[in-house]
Protein backbone atom coordinates (compact mmCIF):
# COMPACT_ATOMS: atom_id res chain seq x y z
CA UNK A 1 146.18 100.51 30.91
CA UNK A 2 146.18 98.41 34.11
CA UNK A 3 142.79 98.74 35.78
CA UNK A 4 142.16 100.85 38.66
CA UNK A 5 140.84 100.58 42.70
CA UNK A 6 138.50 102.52 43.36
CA UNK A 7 137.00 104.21 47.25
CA UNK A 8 133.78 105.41 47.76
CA UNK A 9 133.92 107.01 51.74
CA UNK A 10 130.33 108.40 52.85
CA UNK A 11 129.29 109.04 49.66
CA UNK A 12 125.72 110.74 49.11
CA UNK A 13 124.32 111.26 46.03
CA UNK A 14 120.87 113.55 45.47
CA UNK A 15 118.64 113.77 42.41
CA UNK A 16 115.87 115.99 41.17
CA UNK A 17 112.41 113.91 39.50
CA UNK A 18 112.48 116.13 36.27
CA UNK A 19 108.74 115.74 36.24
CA UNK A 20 107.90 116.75 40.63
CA UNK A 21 111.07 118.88 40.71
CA UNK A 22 111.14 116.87 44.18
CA UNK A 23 114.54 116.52 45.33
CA UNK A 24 115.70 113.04 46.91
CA UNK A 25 118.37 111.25 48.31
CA UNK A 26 118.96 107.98 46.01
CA UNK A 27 122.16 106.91 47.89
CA UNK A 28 123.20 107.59 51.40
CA UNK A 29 126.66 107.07 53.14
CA UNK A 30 127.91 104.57 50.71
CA UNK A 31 131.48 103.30 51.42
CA UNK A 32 133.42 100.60 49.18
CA UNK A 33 136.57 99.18 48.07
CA UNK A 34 137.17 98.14 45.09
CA UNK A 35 140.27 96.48 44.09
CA UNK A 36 142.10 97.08 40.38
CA UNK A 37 141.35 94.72 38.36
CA UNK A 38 138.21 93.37 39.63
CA UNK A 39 134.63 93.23 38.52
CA UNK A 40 131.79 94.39 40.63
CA UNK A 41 127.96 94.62 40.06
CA UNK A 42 125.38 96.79 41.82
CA UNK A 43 122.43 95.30 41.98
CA UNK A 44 118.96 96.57 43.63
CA UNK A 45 115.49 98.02 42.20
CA UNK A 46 115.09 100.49 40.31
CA UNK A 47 115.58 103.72 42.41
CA UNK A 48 118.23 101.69 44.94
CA UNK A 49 121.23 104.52 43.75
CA UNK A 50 123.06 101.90 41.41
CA UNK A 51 123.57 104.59 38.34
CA UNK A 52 123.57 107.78 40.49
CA UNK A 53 126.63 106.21 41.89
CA UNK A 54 127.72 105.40 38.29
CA UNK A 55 127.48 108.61 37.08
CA UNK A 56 129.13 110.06 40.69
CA UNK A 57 132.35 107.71 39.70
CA UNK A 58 133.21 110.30 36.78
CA UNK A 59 131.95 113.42 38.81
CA UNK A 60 128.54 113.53 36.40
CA UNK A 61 126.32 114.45 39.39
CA UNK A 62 126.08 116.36 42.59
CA UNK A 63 127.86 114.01 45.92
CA UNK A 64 128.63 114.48 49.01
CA UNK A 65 131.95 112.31 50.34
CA UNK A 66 134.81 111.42 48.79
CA UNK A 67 135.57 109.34 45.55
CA UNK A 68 139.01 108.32 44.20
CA UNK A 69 139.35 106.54 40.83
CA UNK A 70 142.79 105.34 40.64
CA UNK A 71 145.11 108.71 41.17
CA UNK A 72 142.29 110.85 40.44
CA UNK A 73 140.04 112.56 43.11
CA UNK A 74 136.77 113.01 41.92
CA UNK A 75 137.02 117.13 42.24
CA UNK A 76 136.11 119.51 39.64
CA UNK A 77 139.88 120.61 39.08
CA UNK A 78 140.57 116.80 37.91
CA UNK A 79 137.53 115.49 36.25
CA UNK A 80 138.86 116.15 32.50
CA UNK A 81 142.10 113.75 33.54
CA UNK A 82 139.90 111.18 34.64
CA UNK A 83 137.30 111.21 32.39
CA UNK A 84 140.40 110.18 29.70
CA UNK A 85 140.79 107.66 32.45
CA UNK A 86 137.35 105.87 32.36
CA UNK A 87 135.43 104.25 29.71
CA UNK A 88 130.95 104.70 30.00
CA UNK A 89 128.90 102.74 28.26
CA UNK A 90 125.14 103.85 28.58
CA UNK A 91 122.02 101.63 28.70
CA UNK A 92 120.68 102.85 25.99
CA UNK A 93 123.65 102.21 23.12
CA UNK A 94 121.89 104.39 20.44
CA UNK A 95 122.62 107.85 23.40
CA UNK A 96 126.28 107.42 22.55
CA UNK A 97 126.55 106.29 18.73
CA UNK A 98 126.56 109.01 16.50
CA UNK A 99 128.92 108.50 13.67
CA UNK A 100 128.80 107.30 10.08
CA UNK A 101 130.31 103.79 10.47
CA UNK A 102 131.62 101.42 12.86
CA UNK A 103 135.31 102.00 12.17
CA UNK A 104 134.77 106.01 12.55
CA UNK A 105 132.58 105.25 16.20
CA UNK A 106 135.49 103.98 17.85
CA UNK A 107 138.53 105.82 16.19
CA UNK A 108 136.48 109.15 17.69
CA UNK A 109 137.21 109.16 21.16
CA UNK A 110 141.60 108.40 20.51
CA UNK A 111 141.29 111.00 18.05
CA UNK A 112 139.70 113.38 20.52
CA UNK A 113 142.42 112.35 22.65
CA UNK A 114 145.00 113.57 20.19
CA UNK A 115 146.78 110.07 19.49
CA UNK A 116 148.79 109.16 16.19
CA UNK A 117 147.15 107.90 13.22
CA UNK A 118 149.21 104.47 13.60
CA UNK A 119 148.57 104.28 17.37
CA UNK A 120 144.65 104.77 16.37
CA UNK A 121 144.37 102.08 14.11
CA UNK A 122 145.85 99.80 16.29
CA UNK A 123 143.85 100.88 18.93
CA UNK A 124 140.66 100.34 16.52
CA UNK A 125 141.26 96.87 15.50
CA UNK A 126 142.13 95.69 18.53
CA UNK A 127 138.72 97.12 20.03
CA UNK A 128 136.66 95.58 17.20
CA UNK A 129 138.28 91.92 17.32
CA UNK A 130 137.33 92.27 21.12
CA UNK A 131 134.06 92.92 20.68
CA UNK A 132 133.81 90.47 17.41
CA UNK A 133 132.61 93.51 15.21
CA UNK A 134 135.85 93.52 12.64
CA UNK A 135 133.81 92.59 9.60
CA UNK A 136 131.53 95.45 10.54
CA UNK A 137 133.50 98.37 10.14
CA UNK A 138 132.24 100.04 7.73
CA UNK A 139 128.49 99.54 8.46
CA UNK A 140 126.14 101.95 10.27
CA UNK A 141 125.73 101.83 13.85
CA UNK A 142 122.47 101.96 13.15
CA UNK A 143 122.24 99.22 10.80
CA UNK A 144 123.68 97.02 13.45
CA UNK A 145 121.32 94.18 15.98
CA UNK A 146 120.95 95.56 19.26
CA UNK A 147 123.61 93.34 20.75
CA UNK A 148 125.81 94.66 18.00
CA UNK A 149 125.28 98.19 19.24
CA UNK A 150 125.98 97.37 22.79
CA UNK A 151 129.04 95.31 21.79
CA UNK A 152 129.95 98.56 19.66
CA UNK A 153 129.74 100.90 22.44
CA UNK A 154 131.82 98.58 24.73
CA UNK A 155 134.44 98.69 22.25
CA UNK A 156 134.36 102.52 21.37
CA UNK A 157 135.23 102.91 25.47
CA UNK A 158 138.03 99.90 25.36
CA UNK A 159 139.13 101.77 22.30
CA UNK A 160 140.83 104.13 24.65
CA UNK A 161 142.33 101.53 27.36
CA UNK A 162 140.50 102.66 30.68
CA UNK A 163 141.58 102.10 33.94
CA UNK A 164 137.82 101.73 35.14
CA UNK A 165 134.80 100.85 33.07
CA UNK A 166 131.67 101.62 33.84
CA UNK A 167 128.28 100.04 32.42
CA UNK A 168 124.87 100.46 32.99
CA UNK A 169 122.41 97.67 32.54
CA UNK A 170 124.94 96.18 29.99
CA UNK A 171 122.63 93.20 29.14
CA UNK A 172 118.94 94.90 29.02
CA UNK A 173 116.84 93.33 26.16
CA UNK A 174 119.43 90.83 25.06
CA UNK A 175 118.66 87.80 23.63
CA UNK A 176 120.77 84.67 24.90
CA UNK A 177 123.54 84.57 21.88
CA UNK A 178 124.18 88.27 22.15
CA UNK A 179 124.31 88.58 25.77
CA UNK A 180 126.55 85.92 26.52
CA UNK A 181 128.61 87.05 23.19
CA UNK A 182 128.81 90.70 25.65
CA UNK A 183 129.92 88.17 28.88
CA UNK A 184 132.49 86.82 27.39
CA UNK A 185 133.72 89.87 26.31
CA UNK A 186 133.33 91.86 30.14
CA UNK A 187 135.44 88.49 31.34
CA UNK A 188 138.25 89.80 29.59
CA UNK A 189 140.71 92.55 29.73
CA UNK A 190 142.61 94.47 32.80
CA UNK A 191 140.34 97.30 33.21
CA UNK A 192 138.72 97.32 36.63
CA UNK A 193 134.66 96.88 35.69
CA UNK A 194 131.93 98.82 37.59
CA UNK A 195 128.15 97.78 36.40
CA UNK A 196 124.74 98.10 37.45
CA UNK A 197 122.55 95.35 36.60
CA UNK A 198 118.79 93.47 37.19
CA UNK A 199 120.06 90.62 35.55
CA UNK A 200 121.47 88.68 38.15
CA UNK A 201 121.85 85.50 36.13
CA UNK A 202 124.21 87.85 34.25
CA UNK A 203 125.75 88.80 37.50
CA UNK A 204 126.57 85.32 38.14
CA UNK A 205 128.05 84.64 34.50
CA UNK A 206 129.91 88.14 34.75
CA UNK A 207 131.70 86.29 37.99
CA UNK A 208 131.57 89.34 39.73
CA UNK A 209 131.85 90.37 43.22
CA UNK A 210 128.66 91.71 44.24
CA UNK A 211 126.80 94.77 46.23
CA UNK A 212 123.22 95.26 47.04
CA UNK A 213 121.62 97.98 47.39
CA UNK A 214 118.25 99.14 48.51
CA UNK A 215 117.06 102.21 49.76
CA UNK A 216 120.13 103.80 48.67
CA UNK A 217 122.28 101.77 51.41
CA UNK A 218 124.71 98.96 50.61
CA UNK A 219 122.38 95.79 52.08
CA UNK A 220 125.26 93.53 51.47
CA UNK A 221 128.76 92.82 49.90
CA UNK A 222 130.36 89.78 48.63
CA UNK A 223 130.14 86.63 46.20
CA UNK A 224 127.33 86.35 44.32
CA UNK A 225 126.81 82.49 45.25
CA UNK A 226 126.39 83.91 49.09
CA UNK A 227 124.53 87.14 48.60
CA UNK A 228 122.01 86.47 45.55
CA UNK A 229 120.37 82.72 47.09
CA UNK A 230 119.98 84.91 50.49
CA UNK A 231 116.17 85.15 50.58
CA UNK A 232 115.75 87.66 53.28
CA UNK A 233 118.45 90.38 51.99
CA UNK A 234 116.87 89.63 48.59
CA UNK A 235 113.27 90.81 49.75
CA UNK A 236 114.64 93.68 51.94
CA UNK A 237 115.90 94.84 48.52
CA UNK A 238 112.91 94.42 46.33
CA UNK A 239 114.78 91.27 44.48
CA UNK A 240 114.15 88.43 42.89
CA UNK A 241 116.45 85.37 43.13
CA UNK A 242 118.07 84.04 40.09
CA UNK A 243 116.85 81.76 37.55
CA UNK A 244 120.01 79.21 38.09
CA UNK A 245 120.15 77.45 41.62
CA UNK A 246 123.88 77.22 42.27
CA UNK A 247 123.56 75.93 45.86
């Protein structure tokens, strides 16, 4: 599937501390374009709004405004079409593997989906050479490195050719071989790519357009050789600059 744009108008997402029960607003009147095809990373502190707008993009929490993924509003009436539409991979890889073996993780969601058997295998090795995890098939997920798992939950959401994918904090706790193994891998494809990242370094590598947020407000918007060497939008958002000096 070609990759989607994606429009955020006025978008406002709230969220409840599960500990306070205090209810706050973790993004405010956020508006952006996103072209298909592209990659874009949200970057801020923790608490800026980058995965409350994540989990907004498939209609997972409470917004106000208006989101369209590609021909789907983001209305209760459409979110089962999209959600067939967009591929989520979570921080945390071990919240979304749950099956025996490798092979069976990312033939699940096309078999949800009701595809053929021959479509599925395609499907499945094509997935698992992206992701370099074809030798793996049969193995546990959780048998697998940590990179392994995160490169296995990438491919169990490119098993079913997305229009957008979403990640959050794709490269948390990564050692340098497996995260720029999981680069590599976000470089390619036609799916439009949403993430939200600290790793800016990553952000850089990922050659993705970028947007800052702090507050819950889009700070800035644009190439990452422009925005993330900017030392005063950096400290209005709580940042620190890359490692690399590109300038």
């Amino acid at each position: 599937m070609t990759g989607f744009d994606v429009e955020l108008r006025s978008v406002s997402v709230t969220r409840e501390d599960p500990l306070t029960g205090e209810v706050r607003e973790v993004a405010r009147d956020v508006s952006l374009q996103v072209a298909a095809g592209s990659r874009v990373a949200l970057v801020g502190p923790n608490g800026a709004g980058k995965t409350s707008l994540l989990l907004a993009l498939v209609g997972a929490t409470p917004f106000r405004g208006e989101i369209r993924v590609g021909p789907h509003q983001v209305v209760p009436k459409q979110l089962a079409a999209l959600r067939k539409d967009v591929g989520f991979v979570f921080s945390d890889p071990s919240d979304q593997l749950f099956c025996s073996t490798v092979e069976e993780e990312v033939a699940f969601g096309p078999l949800a989906r009701g595809w053929a058997d021959a479509d599925i295998h395609r499907a499945v090795d094509d997935a698992l050479e992206r992701v370099r995890l074809g030798h793996e098939r049969t193995r546990a997920p959780s048998a697998l490195s940590l990179g392994e798992q995160r490169r296995l939950a990438l491919a169990t959401a490119l098993c079913c050719r997305p229009g957008l994918l979403l990640l959050d904090e794709p490269t948390a706790s990564l050692d340098g071989r497996a995260r720029k193994e999981l680069l590599e891998t976000l470089r390619q494809g036609d799916a439009t790519l949403i993430c939200a990242s600290h790793d800016l370094d990553a952000v850089i590598d990922l050659e993705a357009t970028v947007v800052v947020l702090g507050e819950g407000q889009v700070l800035g918007q644009g190439a990452a050789v422009d925005l993330l060497y900017d030392a005063q939008l950096l400290d209005r958002a709580g940042l620190e600059p890359p490692l690399r000096n590109l300038r």
